[in-house]
PDB file of N, CA and C in Angstrom:
ATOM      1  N   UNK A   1       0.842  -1.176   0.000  1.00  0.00           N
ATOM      2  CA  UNK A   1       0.000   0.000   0.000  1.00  0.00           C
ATOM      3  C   UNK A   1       0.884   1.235   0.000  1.00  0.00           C
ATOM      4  N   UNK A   2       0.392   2.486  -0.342  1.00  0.00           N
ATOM      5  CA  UNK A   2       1.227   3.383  -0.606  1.00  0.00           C
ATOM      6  C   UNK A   2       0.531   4.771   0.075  1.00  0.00           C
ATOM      7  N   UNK A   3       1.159   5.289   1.090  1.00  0.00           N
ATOM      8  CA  UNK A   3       0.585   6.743   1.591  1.00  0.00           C
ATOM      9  C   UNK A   3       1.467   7.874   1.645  1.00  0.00           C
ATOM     10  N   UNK A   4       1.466   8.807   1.592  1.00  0.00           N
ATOM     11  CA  UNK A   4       1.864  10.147   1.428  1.00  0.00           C
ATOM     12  C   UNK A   4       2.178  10.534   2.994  1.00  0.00           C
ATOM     13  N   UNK A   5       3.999  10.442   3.508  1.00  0.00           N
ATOM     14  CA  UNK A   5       4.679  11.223   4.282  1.00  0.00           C
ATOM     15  C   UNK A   5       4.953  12.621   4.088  1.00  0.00           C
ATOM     16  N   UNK A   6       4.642  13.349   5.105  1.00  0.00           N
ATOM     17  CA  UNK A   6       5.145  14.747   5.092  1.00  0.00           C
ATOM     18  C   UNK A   6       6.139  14.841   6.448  1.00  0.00           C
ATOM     19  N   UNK A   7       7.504  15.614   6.067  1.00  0.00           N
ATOM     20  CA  UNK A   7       7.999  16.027   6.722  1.00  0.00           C
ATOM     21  C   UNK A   7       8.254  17.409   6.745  1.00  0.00           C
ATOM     22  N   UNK A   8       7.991  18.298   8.685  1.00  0.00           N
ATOM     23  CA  UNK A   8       8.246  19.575   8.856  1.00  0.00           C
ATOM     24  C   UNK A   8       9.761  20.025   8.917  1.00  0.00           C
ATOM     25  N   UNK A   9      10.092  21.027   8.768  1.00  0.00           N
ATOM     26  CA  UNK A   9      10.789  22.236   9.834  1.00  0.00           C
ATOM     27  C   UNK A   9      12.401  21.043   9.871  1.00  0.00           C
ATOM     28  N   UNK A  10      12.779  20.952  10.974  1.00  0.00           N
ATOM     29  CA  UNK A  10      14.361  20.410  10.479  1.00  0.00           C
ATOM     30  C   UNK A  10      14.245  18.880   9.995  1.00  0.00           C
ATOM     31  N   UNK A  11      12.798  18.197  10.255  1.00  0.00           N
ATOM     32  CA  UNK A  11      12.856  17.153   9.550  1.00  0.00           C
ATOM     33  C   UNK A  11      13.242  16.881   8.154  1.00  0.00           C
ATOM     34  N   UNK A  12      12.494  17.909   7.336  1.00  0.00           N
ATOM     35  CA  UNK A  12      13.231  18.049   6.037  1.00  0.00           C
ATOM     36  C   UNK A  12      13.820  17.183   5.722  1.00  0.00           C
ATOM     37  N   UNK A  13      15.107  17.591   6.737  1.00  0.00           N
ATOM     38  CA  UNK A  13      16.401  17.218   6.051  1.00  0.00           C
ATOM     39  C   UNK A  13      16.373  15.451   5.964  1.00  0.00           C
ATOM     40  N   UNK A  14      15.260  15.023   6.309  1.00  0.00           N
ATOM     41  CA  UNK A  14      15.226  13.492   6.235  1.00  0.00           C
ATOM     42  C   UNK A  14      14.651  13.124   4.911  1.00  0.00           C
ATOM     43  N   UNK A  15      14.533  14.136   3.872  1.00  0.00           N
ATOM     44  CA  UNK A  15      13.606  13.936   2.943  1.00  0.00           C
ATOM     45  C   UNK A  15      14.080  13.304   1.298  1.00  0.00           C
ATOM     46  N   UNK A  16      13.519  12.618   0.774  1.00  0.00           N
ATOM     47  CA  UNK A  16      14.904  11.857  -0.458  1.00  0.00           C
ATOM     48  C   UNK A  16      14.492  12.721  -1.348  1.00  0.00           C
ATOM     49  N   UNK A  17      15.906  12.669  -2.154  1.00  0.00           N
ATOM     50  CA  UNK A  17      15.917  13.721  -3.457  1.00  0.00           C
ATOM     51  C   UNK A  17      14.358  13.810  -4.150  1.00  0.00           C
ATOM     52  N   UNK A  18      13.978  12.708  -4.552  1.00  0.00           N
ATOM     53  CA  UNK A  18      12.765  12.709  -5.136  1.00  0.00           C
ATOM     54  C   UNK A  18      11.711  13.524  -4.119  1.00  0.00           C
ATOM     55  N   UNK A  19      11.847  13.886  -3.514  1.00  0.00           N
ATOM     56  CA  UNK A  19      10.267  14.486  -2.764  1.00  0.00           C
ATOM     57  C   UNK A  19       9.557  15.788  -3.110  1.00  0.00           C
ATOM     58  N   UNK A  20       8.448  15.930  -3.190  1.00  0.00           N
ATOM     59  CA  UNK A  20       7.699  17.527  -3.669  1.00  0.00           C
ATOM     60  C   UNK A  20       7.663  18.140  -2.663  1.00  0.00           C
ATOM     61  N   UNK A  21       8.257  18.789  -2.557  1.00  0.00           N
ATOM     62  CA  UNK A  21       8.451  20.037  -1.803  1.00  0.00           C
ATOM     63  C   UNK A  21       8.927  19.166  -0.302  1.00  0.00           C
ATOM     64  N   UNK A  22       7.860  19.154   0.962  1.00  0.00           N
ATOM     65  CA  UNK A  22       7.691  18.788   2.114  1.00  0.00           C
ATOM     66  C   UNK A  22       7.392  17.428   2.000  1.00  0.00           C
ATOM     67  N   UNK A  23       6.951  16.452   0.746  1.00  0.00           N
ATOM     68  CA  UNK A  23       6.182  15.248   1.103  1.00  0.00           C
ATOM     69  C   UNK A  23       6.388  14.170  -0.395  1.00  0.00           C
ATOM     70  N   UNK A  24       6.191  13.117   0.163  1.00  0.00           N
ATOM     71  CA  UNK A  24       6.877  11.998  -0.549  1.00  0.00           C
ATOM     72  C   UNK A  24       5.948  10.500  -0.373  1.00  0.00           C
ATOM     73  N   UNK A  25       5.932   9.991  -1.564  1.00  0.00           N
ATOM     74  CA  UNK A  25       5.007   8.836  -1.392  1.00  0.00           C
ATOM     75  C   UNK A  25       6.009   7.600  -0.676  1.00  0.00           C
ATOM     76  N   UNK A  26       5.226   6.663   0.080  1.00  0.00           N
ATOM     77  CA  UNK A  26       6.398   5.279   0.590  1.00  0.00           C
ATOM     78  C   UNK A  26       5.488   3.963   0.620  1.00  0.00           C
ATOM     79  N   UNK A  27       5.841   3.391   0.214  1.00  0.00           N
ATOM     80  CA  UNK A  27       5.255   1.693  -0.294  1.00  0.00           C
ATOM     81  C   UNK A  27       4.981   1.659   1.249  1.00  0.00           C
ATOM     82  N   UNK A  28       3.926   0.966   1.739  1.00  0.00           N
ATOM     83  CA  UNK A  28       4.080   0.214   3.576  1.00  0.00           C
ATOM     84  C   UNK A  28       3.537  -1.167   3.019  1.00  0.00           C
ATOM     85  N   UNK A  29       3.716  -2.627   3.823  1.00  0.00           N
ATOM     86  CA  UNK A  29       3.187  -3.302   3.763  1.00  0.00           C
ATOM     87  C   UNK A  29       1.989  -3.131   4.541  1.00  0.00           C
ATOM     88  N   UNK A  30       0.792  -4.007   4.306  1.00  0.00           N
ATOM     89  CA  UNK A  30      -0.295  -3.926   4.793  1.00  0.00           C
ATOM     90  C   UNK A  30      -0.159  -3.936   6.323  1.00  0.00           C
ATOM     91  N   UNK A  31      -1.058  -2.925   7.210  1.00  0.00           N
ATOM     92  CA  UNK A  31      -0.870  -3.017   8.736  1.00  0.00           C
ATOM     93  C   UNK A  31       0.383  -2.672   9.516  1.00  0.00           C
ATOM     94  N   UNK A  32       0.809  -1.895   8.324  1.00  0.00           N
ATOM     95  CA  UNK A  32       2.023  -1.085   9.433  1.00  0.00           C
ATOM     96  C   UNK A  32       1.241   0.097  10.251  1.00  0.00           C
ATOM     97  N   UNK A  33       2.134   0.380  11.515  1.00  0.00           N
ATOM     98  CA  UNK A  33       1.799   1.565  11.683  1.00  0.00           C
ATOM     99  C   UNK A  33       2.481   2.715  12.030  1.00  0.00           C
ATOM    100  N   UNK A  34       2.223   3.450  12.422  1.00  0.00           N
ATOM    101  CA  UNK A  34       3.211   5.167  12.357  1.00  0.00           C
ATOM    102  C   UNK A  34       4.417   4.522  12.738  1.00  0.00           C
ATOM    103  N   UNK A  35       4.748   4.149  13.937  1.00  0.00           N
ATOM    104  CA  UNK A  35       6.264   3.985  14.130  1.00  0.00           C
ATOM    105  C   UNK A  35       7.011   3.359  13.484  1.00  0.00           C
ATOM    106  N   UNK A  36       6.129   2.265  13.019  1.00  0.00           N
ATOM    107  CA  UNK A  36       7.184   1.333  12.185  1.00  0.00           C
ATOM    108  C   UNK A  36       6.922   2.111  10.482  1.00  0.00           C
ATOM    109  N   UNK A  37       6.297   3.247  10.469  1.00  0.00           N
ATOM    110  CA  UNK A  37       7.189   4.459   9.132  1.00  0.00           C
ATOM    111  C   UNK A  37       8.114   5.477   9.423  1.00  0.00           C
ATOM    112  N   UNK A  38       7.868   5.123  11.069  1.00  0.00           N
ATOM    113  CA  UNK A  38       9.147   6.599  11.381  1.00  0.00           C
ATOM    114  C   UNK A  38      10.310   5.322  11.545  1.00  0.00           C
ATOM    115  N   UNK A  39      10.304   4.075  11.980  1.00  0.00           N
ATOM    116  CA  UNK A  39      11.476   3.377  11.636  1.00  0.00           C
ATOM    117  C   UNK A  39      11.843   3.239  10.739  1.00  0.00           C
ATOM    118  N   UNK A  40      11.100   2.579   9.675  1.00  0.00           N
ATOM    119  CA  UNK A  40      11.596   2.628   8.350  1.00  0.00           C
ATOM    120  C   UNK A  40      11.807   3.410   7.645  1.00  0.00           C
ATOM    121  N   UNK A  41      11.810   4.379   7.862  1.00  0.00           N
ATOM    122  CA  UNK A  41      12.448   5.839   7.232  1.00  0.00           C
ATOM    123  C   UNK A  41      13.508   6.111   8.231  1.00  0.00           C
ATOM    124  N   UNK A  42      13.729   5.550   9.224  1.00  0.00           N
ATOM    125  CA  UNK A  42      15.352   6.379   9.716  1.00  0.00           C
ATOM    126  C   UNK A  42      15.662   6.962  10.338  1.00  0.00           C
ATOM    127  N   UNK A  43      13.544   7.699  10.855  1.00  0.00           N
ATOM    128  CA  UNK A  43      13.823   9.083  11.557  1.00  0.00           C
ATOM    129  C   UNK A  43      13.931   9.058  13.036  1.00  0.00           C
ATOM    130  N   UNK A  44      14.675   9.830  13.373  1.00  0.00           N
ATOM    131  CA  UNK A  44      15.015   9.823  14.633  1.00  0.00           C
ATOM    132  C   UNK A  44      13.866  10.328  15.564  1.00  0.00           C
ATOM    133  N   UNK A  45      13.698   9.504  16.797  1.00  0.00           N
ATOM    134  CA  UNK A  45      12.514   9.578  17.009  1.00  0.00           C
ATOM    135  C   UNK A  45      12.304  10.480  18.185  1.00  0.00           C
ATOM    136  N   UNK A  46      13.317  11.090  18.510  1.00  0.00           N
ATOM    137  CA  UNK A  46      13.602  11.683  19.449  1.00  0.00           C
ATOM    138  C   UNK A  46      13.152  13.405  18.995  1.00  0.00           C
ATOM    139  N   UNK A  47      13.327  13.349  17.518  1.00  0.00           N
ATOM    140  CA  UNK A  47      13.090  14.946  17.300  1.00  0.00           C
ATOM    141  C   UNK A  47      11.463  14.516  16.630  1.00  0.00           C
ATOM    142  N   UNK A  48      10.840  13.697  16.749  1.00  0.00           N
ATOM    143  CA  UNK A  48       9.287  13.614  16.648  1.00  0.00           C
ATOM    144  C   UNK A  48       8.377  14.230  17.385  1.00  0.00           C
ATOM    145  N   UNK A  49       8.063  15.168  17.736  1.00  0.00           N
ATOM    146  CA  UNK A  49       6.900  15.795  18.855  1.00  0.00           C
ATOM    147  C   UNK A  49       5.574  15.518  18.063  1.00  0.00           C
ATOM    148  N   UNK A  50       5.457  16.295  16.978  1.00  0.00           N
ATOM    149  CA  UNK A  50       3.783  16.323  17.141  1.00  0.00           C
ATOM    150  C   UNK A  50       3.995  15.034  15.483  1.00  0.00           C
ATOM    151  N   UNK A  51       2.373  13.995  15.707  1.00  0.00           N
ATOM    152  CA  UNK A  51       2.320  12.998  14.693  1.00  0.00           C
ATOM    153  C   UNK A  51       1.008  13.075  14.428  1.00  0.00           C
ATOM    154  N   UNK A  52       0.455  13.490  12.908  1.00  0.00           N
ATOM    155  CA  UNK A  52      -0.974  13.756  12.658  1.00  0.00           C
ATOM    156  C   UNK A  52      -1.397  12.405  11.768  1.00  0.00           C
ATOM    157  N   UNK A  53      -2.538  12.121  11.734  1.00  0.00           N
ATOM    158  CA  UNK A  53      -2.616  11.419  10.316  1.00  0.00           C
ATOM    159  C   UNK A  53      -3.935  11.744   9.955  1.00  0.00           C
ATOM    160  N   UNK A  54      -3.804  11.905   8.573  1.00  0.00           N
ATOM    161  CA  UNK A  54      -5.215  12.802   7.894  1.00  0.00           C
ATOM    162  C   UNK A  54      -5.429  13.991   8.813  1.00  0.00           C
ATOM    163  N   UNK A  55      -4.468  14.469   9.542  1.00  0.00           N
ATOM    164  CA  UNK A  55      -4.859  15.579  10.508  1.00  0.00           C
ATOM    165  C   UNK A  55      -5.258  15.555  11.737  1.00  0.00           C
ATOM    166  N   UNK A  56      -5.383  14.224  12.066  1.00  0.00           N
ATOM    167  CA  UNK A  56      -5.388  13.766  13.508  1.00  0.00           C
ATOM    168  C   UNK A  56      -4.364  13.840  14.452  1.00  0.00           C
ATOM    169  N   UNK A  57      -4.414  14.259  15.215  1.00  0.00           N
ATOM    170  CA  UNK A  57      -3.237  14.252  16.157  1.00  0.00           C
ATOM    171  C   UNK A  57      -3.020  12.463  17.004  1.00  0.00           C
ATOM    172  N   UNK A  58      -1.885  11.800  16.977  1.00  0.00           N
ATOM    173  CA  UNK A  58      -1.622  10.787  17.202  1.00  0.00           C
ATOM    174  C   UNK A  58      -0.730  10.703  18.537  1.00  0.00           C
ATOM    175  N   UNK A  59      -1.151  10.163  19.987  1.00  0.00           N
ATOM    176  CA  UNK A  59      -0.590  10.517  21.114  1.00  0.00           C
ATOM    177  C   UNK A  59      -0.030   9.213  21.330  1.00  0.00           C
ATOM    178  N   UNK A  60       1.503   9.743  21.483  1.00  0.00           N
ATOM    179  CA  UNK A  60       3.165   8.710  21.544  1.00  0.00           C
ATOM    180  C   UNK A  60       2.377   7.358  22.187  1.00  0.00           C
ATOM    181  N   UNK A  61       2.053   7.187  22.655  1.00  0.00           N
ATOM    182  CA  UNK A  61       0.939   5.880  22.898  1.00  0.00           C
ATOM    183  C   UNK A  61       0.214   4.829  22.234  1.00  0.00           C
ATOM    184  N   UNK A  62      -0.307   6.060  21.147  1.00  0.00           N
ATOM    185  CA  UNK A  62      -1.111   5.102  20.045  1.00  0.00           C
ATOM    186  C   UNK A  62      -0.342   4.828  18.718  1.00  0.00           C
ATOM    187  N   UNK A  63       0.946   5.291  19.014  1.00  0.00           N
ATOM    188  CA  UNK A  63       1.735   5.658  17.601  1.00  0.00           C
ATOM    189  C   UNK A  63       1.781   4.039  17.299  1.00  0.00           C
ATOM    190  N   UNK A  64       2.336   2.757  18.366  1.00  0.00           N
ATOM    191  CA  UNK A  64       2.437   1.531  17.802  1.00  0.00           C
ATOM    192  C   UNK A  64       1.091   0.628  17.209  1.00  0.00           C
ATOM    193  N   UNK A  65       0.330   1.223  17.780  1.00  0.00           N
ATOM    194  CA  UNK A  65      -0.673   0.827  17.108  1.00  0.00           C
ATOM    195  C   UNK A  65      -2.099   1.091  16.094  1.00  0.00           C
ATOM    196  N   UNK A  66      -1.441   2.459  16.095  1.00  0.00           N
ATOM    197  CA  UNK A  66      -2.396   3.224  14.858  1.00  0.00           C
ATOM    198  C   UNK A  66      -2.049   2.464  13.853  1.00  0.00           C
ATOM    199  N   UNK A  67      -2.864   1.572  13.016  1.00  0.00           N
ATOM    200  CA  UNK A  67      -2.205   1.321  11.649  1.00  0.00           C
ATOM    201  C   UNK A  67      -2.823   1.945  10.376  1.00  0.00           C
ATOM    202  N   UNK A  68      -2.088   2.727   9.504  1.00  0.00           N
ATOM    203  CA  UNK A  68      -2.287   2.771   8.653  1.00  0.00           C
ATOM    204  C   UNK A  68      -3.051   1.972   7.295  1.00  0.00           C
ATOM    205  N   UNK A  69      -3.683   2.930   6.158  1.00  0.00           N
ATOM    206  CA  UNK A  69      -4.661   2.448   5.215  1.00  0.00           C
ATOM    207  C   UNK A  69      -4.086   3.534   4.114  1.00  0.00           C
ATOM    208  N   UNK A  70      -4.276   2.382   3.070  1.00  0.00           N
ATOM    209  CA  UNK A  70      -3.726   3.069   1.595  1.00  0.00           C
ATOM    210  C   UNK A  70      -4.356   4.749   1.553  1.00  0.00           C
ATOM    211  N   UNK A  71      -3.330   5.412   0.343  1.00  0.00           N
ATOM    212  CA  UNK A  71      -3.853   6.835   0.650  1.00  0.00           C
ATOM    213  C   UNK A  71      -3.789   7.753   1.679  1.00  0.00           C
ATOM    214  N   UNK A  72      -3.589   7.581   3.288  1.00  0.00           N
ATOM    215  CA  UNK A  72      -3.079   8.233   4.370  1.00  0.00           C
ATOM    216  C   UNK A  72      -2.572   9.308   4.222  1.00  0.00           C
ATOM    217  N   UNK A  73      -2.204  10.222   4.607  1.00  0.00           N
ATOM    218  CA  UNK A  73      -1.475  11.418   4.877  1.00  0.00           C
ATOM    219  C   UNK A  73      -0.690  11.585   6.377  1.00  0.00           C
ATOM    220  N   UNK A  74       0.122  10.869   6.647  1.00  0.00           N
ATOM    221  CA  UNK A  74       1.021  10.880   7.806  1.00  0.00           C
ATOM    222  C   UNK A  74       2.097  12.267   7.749  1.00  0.00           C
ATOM    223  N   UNK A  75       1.569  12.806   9.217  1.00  0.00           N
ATOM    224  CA  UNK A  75       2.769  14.602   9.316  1.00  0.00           C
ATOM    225  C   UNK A  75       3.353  14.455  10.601  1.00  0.00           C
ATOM    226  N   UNK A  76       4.738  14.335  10.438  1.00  0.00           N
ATOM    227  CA  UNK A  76       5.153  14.865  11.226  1.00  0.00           C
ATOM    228  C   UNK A  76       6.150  15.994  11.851  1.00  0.00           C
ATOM    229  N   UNK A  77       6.649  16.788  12.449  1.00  0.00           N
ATOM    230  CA  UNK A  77       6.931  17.403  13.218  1.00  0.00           C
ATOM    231  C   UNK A  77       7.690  17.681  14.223  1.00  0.00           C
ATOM    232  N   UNK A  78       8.681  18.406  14.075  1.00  0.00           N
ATOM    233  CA  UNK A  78       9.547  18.334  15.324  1.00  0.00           C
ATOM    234  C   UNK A  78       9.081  19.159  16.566  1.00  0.00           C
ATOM    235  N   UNK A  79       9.562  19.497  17.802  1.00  0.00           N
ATOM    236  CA  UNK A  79       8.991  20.385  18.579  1.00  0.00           C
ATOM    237  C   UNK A  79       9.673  21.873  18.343  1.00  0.00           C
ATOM    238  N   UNK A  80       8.720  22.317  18.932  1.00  0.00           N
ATOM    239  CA  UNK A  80       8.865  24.212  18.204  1.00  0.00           C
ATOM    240  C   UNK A  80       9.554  24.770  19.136  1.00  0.00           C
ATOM    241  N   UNK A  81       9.886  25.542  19.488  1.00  0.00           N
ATOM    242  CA  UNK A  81       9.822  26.486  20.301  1.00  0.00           C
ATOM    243  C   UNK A  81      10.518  27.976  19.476  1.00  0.00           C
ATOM    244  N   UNK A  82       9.935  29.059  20.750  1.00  0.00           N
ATOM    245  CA  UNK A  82      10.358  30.484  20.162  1.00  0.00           C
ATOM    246  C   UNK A  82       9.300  30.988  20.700  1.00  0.00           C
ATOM    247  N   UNK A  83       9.130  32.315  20.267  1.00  0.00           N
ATOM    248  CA  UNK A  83       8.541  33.626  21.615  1.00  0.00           C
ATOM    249  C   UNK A  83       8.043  34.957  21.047  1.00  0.00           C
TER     250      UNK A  83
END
């Protein structure tokens, strides 16, 4: 199945040449879920704060077991700060 990652702000820099702008398509096998796309992409999970999908906000809890469905829109986000 195939859903649409977006990465924010210094995540970016996790992003492969091929990507439009902020966001990039990624094959998942059936019944993955968020973490195991922030594993399989590499990303460090430590600069992950906020995790949406379709715009949902996803709390570090449910991340192992939210699973994903073809088409998705998974965002994530590092934490902000500033004043």
């Amino acid at each position: 199945m195939q859903i649409t990652l977006k990465l924010f702000a210094s995540l970016s820099h996790y992003l492969p040449k091929h990507a439009n702008r902020n966001e990039f398509q990624v094959e998942l096998a059936e019944g993955s879920t968020t973490s195991q796309v922030i594993e399989q992409q590499q990303l460090p999970i430590k600069s992950i704060h906020l995790v949406l999908l379709n715009g949902h906000f996803i709390t570090p809890e449910k991340r192992d077991i939210t699973v994903l469905k073809e088409n998705d829109a998974l965002a994530l986000c590092p934490p902000v700060a500033g004043g």
